[in-house]
C-alpha atoms as a PDB file:
ATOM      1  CA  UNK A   1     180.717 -42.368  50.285  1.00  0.00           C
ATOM      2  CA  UNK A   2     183.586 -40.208  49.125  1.00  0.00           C
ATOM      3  CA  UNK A   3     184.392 -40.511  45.327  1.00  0.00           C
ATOM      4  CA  UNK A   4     187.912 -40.999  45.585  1.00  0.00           C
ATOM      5  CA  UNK A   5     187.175 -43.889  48.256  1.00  0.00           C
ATOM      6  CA  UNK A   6     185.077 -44.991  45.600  1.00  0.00           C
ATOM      7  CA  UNK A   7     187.454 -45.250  42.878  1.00  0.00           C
ATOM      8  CA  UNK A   8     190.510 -46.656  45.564  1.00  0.00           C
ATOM      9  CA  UNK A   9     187.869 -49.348  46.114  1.00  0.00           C
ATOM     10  CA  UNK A  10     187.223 -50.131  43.141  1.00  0.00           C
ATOM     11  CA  UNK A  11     190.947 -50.497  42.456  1.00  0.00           C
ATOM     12  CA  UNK A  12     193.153 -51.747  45.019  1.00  0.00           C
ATOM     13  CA  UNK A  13     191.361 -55.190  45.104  1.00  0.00           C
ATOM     14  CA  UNK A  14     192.024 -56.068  41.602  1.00  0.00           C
ATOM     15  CA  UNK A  15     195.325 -54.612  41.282  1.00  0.00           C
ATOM     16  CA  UNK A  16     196.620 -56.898  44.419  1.00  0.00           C
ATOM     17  CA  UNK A  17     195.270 -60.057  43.096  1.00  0.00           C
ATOM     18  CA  UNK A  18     196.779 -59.363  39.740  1.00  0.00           C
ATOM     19  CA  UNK A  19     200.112 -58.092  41.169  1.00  0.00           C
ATOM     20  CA  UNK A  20     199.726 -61.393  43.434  1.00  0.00           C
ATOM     21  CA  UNK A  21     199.262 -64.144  40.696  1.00  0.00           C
ATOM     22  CA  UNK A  22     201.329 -61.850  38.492  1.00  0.00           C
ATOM     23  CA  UNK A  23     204.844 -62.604  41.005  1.00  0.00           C
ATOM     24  CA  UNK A  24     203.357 -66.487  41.412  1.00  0.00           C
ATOM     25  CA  UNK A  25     203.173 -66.953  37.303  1.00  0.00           C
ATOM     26  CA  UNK A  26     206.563 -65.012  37.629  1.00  0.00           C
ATOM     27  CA  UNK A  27     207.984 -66.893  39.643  1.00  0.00           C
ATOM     28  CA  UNK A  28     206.745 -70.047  38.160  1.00  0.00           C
ATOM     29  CA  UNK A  29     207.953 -69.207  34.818  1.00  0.00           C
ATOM     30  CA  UNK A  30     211.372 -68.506  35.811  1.00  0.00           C
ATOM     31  CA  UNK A  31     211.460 -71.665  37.881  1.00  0.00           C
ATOM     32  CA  UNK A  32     210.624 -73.598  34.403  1.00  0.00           C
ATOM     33  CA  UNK A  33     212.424 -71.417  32.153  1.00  0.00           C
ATOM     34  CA  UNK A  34     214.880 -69.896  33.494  1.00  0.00           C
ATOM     35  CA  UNK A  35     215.376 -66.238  32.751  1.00  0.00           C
ATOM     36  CA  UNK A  36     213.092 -65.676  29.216  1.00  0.00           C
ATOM     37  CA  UNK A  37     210.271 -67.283  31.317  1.00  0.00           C
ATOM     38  CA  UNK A  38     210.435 -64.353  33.919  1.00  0.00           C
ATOM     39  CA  UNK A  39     211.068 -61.614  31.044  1.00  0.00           C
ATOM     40  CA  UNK A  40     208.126 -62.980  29.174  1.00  0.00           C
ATOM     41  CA  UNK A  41     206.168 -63.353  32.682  1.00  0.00           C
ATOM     42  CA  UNK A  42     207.071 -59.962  33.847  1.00  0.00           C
ATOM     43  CA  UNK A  43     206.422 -58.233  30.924  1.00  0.00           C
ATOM     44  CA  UNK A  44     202.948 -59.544  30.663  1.00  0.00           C
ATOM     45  CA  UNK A  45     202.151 -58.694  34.347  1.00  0.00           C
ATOM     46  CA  UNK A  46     203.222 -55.222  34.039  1.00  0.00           C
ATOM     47  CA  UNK A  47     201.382 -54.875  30.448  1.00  0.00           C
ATOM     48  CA  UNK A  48     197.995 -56.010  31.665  1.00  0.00           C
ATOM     49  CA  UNK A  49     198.201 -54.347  35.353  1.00  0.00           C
ATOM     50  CA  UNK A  50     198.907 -50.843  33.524  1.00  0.00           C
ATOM     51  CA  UNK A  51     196.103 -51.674  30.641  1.00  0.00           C
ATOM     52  CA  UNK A  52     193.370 -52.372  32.813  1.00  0.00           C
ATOM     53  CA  UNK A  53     194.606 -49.684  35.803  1.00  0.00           C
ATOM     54  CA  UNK A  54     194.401 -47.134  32.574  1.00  0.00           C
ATOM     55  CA  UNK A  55     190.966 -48.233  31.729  1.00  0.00           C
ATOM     56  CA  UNK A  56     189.403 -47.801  35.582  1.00  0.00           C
ATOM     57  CA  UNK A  57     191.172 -44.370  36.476  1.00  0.00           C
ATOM     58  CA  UNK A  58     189.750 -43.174  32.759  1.00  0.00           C
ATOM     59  CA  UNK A  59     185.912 -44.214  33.609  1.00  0.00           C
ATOM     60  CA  UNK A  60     187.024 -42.140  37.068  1.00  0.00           C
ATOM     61  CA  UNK A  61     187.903 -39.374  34.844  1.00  0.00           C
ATOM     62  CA  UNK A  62     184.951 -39.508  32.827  1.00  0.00           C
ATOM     63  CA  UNK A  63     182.614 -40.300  35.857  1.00  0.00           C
ATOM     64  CA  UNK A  64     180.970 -36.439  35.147  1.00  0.00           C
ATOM     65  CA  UNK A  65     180.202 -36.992  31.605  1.00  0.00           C
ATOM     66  CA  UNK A  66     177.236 -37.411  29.492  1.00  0.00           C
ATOM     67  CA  UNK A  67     176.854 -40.954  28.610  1.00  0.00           C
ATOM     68  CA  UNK A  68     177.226 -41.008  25.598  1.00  0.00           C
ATOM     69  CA  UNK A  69     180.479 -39.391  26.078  1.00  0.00           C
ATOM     70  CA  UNK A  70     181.668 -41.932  28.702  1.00  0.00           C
ATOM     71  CA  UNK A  71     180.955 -44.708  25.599  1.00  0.00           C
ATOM     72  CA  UNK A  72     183.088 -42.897  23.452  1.00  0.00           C
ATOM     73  CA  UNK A  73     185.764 -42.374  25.647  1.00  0.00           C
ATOM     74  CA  UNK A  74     185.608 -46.296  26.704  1.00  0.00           C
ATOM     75  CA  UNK A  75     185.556 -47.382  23.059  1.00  0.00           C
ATOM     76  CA  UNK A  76     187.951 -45.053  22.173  1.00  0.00           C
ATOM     77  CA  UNK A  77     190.370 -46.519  24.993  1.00  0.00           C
ATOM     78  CA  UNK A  78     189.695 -49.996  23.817  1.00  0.00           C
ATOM     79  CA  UNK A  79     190.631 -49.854  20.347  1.00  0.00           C
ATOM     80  CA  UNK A  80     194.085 -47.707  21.191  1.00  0.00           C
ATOM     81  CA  UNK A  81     194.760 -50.588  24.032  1.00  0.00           C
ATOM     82  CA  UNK A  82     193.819 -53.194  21.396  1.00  0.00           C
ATOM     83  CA  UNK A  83     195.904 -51.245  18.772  1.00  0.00           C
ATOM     84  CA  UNK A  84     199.015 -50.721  21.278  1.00  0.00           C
ATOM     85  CA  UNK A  85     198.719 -54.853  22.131  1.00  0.00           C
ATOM     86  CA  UNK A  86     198.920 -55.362  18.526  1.00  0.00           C
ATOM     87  CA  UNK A  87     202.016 -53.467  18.239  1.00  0.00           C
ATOM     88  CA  UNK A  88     203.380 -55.169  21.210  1.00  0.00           C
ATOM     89  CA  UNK A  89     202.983 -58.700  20.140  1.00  0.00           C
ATOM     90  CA  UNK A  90     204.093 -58.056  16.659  1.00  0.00           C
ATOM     91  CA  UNK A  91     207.309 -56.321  18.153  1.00  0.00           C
ATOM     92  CA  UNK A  92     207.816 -58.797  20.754  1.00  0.00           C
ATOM     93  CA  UNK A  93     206.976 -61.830  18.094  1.00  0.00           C
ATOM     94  CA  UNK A  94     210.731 -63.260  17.793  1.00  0.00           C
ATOM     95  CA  UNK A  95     212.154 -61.517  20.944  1.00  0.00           C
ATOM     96  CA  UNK A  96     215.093 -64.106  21.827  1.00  0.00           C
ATOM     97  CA  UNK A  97     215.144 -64.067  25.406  1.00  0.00           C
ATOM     98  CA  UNK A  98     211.730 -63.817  26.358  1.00  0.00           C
ATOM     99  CA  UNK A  99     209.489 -66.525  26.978  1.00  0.00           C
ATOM    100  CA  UNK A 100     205.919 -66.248  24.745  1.00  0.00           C
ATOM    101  CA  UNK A 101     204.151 -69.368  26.813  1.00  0.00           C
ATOM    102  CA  UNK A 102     205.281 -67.273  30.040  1.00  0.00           C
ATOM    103  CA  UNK A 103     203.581 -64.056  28.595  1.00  0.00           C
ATOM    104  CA  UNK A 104     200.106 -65.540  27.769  1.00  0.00           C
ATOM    105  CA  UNK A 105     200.257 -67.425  30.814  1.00  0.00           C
ATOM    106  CA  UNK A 106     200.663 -63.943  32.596  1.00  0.00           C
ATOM    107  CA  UNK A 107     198.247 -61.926  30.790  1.00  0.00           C
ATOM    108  CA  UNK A 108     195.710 -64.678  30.949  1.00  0.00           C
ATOM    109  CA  UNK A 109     195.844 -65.306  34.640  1.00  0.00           C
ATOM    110  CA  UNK A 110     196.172 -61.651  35.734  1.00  0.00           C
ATOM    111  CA  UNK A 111     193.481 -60.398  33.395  1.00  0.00           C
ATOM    112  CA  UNK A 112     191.148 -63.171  34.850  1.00  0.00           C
ATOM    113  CA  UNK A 113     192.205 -62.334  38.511  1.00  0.00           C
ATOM    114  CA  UNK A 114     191.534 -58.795  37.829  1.00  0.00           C
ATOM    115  CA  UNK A 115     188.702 -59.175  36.885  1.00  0.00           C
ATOM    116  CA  UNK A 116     187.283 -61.760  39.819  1.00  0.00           C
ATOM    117  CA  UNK A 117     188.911 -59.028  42.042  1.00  0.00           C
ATOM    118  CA  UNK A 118     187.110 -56.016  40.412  1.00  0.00           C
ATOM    119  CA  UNK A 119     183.995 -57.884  40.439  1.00  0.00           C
ATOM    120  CA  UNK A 120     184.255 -58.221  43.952  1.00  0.00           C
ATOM    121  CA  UNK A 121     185.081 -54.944  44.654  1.00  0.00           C
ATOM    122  CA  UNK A 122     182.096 -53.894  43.075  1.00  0.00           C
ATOM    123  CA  UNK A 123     179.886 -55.805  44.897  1.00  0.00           C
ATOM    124  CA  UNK A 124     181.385 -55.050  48.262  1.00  0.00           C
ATOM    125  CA  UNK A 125     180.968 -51.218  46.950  1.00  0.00           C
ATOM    126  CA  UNK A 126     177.497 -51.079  47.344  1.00  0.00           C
ATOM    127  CA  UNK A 127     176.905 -48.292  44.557  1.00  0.00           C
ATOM    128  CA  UNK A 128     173.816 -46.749  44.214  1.00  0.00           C
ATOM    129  CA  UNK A 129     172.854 -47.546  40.520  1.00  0.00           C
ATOM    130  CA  UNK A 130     169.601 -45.725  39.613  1.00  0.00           C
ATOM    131  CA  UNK A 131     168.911 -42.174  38.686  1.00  0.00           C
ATOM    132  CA  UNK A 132     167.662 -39.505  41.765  1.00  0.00           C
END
């Protein structure tokens, strides 16, 4: 199996079940509240799409590394993700305009779709996961 197959398998799944249930909670939101509900729902679709699309395409990019290198480089990501979130919320904290509720509600049910999707993905994979 081609490595870039690889990585587009391990990727498209996820991202169309998030971008999926991202548009429903969307959609949802702005049906409820009106136009902060899809700011607020939007925005948190887009945020967690693009913070856990970063995280797979850098464990691509690190695919040739040592290992120990590859935990560095994943720690390192998750602490600058965690620290960027931080700023995010904080600057986003008493945004008129934009729905919180809708946010969570986004983040929460596209992080947990991407994740059911990626874990699918990887099982359907079929990677080899022992040393030669």
């Amino acid at each position: 199996m081609d490595r870039r197959d690889a990585a587009g398998q391990l990727l498209v799944p996820p991202l169309a079940l998030a971008v999926l249930v991202g548009a429903a909670v969307t959609l949802t939101a702005a049906l409820l509240q009106g136009l902060p509900g899809l700011l607020g729902a939007g925005l948190g679709t887009v945020v967690t799409v693009v913070f856990f699309t970063v995280s797979l395409l850098l464990m691509r990019w690190t695919r040739r590394l040592k290992p120990e290198m590859v935990m560095a480089v994943a720690v390192g990501a998750y602490a600058t993700k965690v620290g960027l979130l931080l700023v995010l919320l904080v600057a986003l904290y008493d945004v008129r305009g934009l729905s919180g509720i809708a946010f969570a509600a986004a983040v929460i049910c596209c992080g947990t779709f991407w994740l059911a999707g990626h874990a699918y993905a990887f099982r359907k994979a079929r990677f080899a996961v022992y040393d030669q």
